[in-house]
C-alpha atoms as a PDB file:
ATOM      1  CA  UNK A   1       0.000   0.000   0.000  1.00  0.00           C
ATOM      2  CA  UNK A   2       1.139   3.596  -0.626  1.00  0.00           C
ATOM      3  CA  UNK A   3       0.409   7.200   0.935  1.00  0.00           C
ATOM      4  CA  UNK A   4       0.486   9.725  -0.977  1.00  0.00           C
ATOM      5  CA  UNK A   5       0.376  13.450  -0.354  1.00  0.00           C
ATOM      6  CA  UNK A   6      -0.187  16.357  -3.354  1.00  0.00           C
ATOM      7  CA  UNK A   7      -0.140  19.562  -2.276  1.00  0.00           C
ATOM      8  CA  UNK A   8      -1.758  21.550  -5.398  1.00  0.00           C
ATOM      9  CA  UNK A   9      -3.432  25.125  -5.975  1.00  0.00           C
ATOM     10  CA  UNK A  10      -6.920  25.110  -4.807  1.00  0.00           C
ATOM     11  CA  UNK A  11      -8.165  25.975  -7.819  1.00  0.00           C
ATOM     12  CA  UNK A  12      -7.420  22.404  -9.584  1.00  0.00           C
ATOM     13  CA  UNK A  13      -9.014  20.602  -6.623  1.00  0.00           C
ATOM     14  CA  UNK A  14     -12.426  19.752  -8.067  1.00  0.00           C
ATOM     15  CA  UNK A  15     -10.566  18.480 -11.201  1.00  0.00           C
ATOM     16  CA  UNK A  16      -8.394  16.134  -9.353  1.00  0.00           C
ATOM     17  CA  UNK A  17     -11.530  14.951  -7.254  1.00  0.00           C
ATOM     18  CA  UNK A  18     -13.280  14.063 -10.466  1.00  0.00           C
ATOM     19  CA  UNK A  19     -10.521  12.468 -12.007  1.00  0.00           C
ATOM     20  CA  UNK A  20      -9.334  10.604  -9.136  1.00  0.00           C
ATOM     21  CA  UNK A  21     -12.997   9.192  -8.732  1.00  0.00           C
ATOM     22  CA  UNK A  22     -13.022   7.652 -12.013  1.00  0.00           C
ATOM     23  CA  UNK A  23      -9.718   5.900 -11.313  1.00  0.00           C
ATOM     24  CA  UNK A  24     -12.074   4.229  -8.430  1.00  0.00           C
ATOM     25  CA  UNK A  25     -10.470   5.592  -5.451  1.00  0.00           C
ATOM     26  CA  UNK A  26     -12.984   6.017  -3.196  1.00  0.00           C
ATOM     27  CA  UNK A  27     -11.880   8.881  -0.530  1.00  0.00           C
ATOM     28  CA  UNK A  28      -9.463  10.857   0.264  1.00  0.00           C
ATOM     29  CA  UNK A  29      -8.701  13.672   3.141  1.00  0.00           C
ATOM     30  CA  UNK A  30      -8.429  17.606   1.776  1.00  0.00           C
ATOM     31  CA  UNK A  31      -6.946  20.342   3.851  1.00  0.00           C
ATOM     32  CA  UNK A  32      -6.565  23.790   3.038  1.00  0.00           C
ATOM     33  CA  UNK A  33      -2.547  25.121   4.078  1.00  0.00           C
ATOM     34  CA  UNK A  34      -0.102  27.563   3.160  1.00  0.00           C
ATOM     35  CA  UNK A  35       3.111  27.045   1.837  1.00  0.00           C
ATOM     36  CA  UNK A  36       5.713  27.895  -0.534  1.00  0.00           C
ATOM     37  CA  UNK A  37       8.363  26.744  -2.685  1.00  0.00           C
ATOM     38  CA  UNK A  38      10.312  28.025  -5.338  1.00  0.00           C
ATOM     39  CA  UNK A  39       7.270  30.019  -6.073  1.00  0.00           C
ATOM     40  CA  UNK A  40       8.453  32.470  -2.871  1.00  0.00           C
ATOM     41  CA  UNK A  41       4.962  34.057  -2.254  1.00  0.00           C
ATOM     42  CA  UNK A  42       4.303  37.661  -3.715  1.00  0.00           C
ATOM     43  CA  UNK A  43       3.495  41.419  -2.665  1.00  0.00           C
ATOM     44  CA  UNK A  44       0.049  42.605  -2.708  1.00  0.00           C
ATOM     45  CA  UNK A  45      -2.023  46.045  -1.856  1.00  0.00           C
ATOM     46  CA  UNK A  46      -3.721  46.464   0.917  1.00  0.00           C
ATOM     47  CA  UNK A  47      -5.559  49.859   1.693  1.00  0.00           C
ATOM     48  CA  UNK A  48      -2.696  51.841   0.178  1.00  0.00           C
ATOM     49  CA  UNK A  49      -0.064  49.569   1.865  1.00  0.00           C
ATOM     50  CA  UNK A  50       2.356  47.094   0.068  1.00  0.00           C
ATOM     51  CA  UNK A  51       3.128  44.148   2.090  1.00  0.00           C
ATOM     52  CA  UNK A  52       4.867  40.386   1.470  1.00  0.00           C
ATOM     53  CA  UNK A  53       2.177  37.254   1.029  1.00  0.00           C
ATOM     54  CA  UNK A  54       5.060  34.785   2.016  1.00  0.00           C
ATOM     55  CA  UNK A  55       2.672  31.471   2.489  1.00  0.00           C
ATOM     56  CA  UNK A  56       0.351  30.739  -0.341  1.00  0.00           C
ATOM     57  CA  UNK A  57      -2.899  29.316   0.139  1.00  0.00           C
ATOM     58  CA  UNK A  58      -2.667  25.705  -1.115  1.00  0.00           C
ATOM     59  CA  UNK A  59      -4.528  22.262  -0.750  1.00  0.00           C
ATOM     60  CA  UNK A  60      -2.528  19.310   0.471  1.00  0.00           C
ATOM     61  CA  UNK A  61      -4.650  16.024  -0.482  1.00  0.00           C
ATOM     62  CA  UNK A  62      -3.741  12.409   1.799  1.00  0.00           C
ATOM     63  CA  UNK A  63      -5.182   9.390   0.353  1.00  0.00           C
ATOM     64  CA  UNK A  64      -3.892   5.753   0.914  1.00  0.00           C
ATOM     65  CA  UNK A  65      -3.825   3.424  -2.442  1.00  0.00           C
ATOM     66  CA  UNK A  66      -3.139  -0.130  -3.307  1.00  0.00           C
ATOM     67  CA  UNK A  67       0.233  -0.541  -4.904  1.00  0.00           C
ATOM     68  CA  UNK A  68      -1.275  -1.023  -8.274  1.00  0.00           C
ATOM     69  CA  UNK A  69      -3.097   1.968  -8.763  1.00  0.00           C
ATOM     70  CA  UNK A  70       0.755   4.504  -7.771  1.00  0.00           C
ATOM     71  CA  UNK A  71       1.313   4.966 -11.471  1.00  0.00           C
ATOM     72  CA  UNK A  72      -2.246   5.799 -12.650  1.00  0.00           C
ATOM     73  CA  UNK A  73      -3.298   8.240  -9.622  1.00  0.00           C
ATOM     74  CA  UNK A  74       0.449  10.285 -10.295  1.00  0.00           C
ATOM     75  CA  UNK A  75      -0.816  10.461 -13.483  1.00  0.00           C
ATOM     76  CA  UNK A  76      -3.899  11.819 -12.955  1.00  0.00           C
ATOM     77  CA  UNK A  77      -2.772  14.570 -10.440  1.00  0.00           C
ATOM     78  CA  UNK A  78       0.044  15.375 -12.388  1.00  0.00           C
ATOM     79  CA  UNK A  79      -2.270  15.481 -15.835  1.00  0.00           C
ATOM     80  CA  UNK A  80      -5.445  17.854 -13.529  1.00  0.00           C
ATOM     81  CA  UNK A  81      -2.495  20.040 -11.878  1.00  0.00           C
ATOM     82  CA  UNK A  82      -0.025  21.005 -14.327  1.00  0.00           C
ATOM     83  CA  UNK A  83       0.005  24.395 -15.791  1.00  0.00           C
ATOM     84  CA  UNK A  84       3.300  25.093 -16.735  1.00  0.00           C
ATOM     85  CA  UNK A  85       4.149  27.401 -14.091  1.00  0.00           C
ATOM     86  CA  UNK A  86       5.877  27.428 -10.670  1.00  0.00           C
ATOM     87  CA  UNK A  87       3.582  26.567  -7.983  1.00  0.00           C
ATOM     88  CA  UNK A  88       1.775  23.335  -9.439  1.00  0.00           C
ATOM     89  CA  UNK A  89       2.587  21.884  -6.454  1.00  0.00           C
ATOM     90  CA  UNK A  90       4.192  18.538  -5.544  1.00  0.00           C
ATOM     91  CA  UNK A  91       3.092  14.575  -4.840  1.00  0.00           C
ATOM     92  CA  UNK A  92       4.878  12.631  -2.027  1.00  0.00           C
ATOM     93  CA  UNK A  93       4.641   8.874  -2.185  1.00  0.00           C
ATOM     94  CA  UNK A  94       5.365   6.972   0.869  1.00  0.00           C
ATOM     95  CA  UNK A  95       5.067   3.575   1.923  1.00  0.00           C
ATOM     96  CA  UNK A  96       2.119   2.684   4.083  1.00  0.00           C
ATOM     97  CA  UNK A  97       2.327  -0.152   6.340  1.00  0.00           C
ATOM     98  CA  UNK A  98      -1.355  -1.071   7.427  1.00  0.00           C
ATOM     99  CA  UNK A  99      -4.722   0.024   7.259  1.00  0.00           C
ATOM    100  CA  UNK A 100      -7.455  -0.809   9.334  1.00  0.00           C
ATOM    101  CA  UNK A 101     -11.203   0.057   9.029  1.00  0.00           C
ATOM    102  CA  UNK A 102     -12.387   0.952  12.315  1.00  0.00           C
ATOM    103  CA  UNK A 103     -15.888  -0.223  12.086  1.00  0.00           C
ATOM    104  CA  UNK A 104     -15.664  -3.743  10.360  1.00  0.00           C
ATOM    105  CA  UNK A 105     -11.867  -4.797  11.551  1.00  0.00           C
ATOM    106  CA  UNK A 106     -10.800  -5.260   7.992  1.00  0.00           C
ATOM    107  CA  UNK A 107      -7.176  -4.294   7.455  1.00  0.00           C
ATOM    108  CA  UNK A 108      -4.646  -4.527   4.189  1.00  0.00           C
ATOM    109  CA  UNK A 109      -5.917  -3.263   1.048  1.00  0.00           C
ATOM    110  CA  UNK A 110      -9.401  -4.589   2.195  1.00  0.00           C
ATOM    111  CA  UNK A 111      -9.121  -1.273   4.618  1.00  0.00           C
ATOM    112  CA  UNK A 112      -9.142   0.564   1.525  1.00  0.00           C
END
């Protein structure tokens, strides 16, 4: 089994979702953070005053996936999230030892 964690613009969330959902995965966890990268964050105007946006609103996605479906879902995000520009965001893959659903006891891939 595999973790994985994209952190993307929130914009391309719904897209992923979708996409994601056809693959068959069926959930995931969505939280809304702030980051940056090489991106650096950027100066904005605010009632006359120029200040530094150093963290950039983001969405960092967790789902767990069978070991078969890695290649297809870094596809997908990669495919709904790329625009060409800095900031796309990033997908960490990690490896995920066990699952266990709570309610019925099932654990492994069954968990999933």
């Amino acid at each position: 089994m595999k973790y994985i964690i994209a952190i993307i613009k929130p914009f391309k969330l719904e897209e992923v979702r979708e996409l994601l959902s056809e693959l068959g995965i069926k959930g995931m966890t969505i939280s809304e953070v702030k980051g940056y990268g090489r991106q650096k964050g950027h100066a904005e105007l605010y009632r006359g005053a120029e200040y530094e946006v150093n963290f950039l609103p983001k969405v960092k996605i967790e789902l767990a996936i069978c070991d078969e479906q890695l290649e297809s879902v870094m596809q997908v995000i990669m495919q709904a999230t790329d625009t060409g520009k800095v900031g796309d965001g990033k997908i960490f893959v990690f490896e995920l030892l066990q699952a266990v659903r709570i309610r019925t006891g099932e654990s492994g891939d069954e968990a999933l």
